[in-house]
C-alpha atoms as a PDB file:
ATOM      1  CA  UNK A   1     180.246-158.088   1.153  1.00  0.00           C
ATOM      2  CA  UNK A   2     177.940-160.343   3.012  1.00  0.00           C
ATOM      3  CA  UNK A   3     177.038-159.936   6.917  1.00  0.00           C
ATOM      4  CA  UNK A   4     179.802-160.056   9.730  1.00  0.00           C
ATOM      5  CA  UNK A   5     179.153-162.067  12.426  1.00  0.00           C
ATOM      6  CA  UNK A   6     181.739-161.485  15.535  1.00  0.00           C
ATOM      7  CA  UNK A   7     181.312-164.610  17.811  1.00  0.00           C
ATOM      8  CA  UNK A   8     183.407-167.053  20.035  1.00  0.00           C
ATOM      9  CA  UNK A   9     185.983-168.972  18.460  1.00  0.00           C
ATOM     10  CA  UNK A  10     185.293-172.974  18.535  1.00  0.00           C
ATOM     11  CA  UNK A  11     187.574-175.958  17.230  1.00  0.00           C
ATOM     12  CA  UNK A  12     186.270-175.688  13.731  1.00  0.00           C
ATOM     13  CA  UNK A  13     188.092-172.222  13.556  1.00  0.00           C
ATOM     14  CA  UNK A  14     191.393-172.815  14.882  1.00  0.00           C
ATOM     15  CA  UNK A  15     193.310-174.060  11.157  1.00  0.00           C
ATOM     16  CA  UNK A  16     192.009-170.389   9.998  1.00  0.00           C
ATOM     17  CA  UNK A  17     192.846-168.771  13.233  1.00  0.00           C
ATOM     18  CA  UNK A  18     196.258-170.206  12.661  1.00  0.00           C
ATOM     19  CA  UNK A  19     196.390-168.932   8.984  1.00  0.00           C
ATOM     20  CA  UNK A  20     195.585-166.010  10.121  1.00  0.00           C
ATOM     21  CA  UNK A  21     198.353-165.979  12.611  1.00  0.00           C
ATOM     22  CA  UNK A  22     201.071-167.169   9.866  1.00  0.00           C
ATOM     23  CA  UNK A  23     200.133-164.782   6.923  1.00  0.00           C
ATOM     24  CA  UNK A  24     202.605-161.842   7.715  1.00  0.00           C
ATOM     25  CA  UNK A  25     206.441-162.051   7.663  1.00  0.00           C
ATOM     26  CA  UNK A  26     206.411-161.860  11.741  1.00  0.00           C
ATOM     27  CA  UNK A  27     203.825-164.379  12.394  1.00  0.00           C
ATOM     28  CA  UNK A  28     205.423-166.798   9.360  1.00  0.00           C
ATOM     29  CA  UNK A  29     208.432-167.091  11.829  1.00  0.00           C
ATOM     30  CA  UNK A  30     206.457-167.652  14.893  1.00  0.00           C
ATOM     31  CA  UNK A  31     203.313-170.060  13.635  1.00  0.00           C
ATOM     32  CA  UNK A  32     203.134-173.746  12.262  1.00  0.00           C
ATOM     33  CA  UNK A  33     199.546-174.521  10.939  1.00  0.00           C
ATOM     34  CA  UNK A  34     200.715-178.005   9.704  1.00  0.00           C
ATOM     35  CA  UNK A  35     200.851-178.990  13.500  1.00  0.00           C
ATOM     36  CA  UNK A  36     197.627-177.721  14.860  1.00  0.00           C
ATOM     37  CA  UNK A  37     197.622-179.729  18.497  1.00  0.00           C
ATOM     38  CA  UNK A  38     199.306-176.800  20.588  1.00  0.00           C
ATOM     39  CA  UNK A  39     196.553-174.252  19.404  1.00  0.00           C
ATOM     40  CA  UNK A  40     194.038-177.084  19.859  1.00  0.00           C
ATOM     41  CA  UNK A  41     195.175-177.224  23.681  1.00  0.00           C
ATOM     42  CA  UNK A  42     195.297-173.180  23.877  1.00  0.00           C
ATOM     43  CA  UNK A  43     192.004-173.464  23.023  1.00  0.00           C
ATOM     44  CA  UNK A  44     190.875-175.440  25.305  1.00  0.00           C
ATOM     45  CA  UNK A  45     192.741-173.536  28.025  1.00  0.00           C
ATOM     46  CA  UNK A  46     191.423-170.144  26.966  1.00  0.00           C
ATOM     47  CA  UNK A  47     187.310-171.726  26.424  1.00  0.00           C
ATOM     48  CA  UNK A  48     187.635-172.411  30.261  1.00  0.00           C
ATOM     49  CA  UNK A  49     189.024-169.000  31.467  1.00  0.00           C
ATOM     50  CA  UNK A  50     186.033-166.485  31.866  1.00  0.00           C
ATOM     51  CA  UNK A  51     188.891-163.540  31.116  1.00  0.00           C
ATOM     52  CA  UNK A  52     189.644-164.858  28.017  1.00  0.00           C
ATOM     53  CA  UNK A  53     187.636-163.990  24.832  1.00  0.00           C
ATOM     54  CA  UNK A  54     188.941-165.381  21.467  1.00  0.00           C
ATOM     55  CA  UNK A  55     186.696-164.331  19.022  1.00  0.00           C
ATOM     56  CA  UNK A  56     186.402-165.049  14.726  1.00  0.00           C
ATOM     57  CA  UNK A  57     184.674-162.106  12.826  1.00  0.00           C
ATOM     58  CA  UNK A  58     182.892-164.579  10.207  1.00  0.00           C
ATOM     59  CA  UNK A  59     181.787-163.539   6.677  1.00  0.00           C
ATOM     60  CA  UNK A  60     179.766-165.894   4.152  1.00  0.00           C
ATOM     61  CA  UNK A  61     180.820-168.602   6.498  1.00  0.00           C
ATOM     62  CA  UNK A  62     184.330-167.623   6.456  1.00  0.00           C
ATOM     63  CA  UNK A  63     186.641-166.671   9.197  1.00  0.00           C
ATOM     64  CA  UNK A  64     188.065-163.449   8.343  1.00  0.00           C
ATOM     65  CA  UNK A  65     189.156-161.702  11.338  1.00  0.00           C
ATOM     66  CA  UNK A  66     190.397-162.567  14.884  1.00  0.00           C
ATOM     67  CA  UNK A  67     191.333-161.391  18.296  1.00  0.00           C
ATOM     68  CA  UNK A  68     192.149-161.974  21.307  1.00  0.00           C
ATOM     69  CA  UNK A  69     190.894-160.294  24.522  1.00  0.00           C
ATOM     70  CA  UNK A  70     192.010-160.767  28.327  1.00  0.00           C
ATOM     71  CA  UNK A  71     190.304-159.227  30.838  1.00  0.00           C
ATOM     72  CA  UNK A  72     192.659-158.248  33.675  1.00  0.00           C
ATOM     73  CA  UNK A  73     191.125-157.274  37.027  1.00  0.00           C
ATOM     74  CA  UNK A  74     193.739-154.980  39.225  1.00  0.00           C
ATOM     75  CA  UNK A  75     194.692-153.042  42.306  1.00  0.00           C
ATOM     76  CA  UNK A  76     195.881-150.319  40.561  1.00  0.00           C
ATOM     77  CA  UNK A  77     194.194-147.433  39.348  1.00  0.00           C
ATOM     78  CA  UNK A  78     191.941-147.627  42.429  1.00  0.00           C
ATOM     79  CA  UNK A  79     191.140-151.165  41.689  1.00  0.00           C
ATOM     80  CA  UNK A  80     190.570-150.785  37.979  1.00  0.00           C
ATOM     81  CA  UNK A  81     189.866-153.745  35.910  1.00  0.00           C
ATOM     82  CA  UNK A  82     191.679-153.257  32.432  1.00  0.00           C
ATOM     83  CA  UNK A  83     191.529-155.199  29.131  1.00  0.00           C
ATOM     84  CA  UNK A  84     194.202-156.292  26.531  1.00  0.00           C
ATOM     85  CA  UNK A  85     193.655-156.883  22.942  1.00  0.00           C
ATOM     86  CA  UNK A  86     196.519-159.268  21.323  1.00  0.00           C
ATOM     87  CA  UNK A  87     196.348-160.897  18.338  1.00  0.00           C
ATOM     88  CA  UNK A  88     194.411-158.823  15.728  1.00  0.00           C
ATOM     89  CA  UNK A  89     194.466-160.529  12.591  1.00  0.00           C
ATOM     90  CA  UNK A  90     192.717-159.636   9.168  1.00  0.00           C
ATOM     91  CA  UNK A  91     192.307-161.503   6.200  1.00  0.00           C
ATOM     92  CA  UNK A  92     194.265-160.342   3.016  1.00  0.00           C
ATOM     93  CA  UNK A  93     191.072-160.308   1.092  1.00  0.00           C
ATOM     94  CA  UNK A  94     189.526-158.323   4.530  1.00  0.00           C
ATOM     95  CA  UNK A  95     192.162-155.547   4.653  1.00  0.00           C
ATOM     96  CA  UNK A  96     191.133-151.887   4.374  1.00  0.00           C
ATOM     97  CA  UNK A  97     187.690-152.409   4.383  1.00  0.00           C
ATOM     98  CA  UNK A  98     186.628-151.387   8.309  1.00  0.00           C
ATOM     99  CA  UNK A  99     186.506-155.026   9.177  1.00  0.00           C
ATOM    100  CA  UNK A 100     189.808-154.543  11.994  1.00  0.00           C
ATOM    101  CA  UNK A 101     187.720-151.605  13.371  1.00  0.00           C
ATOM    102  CA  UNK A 102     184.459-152.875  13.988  1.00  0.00           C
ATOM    103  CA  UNK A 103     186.726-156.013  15.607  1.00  0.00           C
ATOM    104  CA  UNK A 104     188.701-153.352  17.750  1.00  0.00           C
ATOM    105  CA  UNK A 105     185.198-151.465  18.252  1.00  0.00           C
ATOM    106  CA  UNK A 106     183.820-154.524  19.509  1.00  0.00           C
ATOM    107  CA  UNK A 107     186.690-155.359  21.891  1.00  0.00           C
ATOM    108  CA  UNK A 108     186.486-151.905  23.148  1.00  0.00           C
ATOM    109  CA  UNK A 109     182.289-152.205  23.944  1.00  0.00           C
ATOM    110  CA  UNK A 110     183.371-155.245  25.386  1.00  0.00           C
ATOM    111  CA  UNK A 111     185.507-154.082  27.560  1.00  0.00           C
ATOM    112  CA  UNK A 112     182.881-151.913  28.755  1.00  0.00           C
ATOM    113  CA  UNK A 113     180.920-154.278  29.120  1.00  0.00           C
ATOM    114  CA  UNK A 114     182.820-155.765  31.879  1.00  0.00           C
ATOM    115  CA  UNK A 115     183.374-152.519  33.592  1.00  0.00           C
ATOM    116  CA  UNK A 116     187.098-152.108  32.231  1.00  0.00           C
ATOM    117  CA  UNK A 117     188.651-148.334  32.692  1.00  0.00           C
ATOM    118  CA  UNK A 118     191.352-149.207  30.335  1.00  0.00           C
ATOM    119  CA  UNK A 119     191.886-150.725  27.322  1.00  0.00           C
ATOM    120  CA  UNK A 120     195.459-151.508  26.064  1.00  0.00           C
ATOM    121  CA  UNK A 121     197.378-153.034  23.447  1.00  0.00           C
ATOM    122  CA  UNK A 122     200.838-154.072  22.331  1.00  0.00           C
ATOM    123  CA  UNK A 123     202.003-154.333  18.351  1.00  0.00           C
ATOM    124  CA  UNK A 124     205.418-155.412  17.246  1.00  0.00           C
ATOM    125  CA  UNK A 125     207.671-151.999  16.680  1.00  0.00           C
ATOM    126  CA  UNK A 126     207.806-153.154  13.098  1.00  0.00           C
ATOM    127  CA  UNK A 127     204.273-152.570  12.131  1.00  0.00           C
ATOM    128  CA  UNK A 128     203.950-149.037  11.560  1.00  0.00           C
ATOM    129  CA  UNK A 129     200.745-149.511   9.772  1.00  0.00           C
ATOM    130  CA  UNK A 130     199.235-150.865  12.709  1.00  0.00           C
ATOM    131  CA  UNK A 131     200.626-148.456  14.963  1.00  0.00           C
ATOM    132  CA  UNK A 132     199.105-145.589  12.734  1.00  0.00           C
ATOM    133  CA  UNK A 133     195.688-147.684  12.784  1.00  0.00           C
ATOM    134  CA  UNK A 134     195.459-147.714  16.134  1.00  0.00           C
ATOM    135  CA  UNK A 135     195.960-144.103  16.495  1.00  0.00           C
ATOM    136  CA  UNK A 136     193.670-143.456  13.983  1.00  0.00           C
ATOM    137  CA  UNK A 137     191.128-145.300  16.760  1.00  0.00           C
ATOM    138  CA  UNK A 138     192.172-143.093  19.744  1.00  0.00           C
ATOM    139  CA  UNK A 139     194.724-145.843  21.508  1.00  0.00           C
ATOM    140  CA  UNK A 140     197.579-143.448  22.386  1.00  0.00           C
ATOM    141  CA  UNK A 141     201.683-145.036  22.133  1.00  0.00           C
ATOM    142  CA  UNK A 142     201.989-144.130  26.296  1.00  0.00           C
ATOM    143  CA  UNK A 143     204.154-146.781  27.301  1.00  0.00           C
ATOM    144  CA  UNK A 144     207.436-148.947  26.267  1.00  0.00           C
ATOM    145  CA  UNK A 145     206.833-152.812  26.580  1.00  0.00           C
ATOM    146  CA  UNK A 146     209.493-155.524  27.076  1.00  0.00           C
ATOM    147  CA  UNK A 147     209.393-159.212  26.717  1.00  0.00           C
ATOM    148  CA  UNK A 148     211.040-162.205  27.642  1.00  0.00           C
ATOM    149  CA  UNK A 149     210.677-165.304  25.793  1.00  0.00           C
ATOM    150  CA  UNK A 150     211.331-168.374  28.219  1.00  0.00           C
END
């Protein structure tokens, strides 16, 4: 395998962002790659938000990977600033080979980086294989999350 290069996403990336985002039985529901304008503007909105980091993981000039992280500064906690990661996303051809760690692992040193005391994550109660990946990289399942589609 070639060298992985973890950088900002740019316009270029967002149909294979979006593939990304469609290739699993939750995401086919939830994704349309044949209309690309709504991630176009999400883009957009997210390049001008200093919290936001969505970021390719790029292989032989290939997007592979993706993820988004938010940066969330707080008052509690003493103030803590925390992180989320959403949106992890591996290529079929990617899968199993350390490439989602070293994306988590970088969302987690970035997350340092901006002086974050916590990093969190959600993942849809049907992906048990996630869930057991991300215990396998020390995230612990503390909490019950709700949502609210509007």
């Amino acid at each position: 395998m070639g060298d992985l290069e973890i950088r900002p996403a740019v316009t270029d990336d967002v149909p294979a962002i979006v593939a990304l985002l469609a290739d699993d039985p939750l995401g086919a529901r939830r994704e349309s790659p044949d209309d690309l304008t709504p991630y176009l503007n999400a883009l957009e909105r997210l390049s001008g938000d200093p919290n936001q980091h969505l970021v390719v993981a790029v292989r032989d000039g290939r997007v592979v990977g993706t993820l988004q992280l938010t940066i969330i500064p707080g008052l509690s906690r003493k103030g803590a600033t925390r992180s989320l990661i959403e949106a992890v996303r591996i290529h079929a051809d990617e899968r199993g080979a350390g490439l989602g760690t070293q994306l988590i692992e970088w969302a987690v040193e970035e997350s340092r980086r901006q002086d974050c005391r916590l990093v969190q994550l959600t993942s849809d109660a049907t992906r048990t294989d996630a869930h057991r990946f991300y215990e396998r990289l020390g995230f612990e399942a503390s909490h019950v999350g709700f949502k609210r589609t509007l």
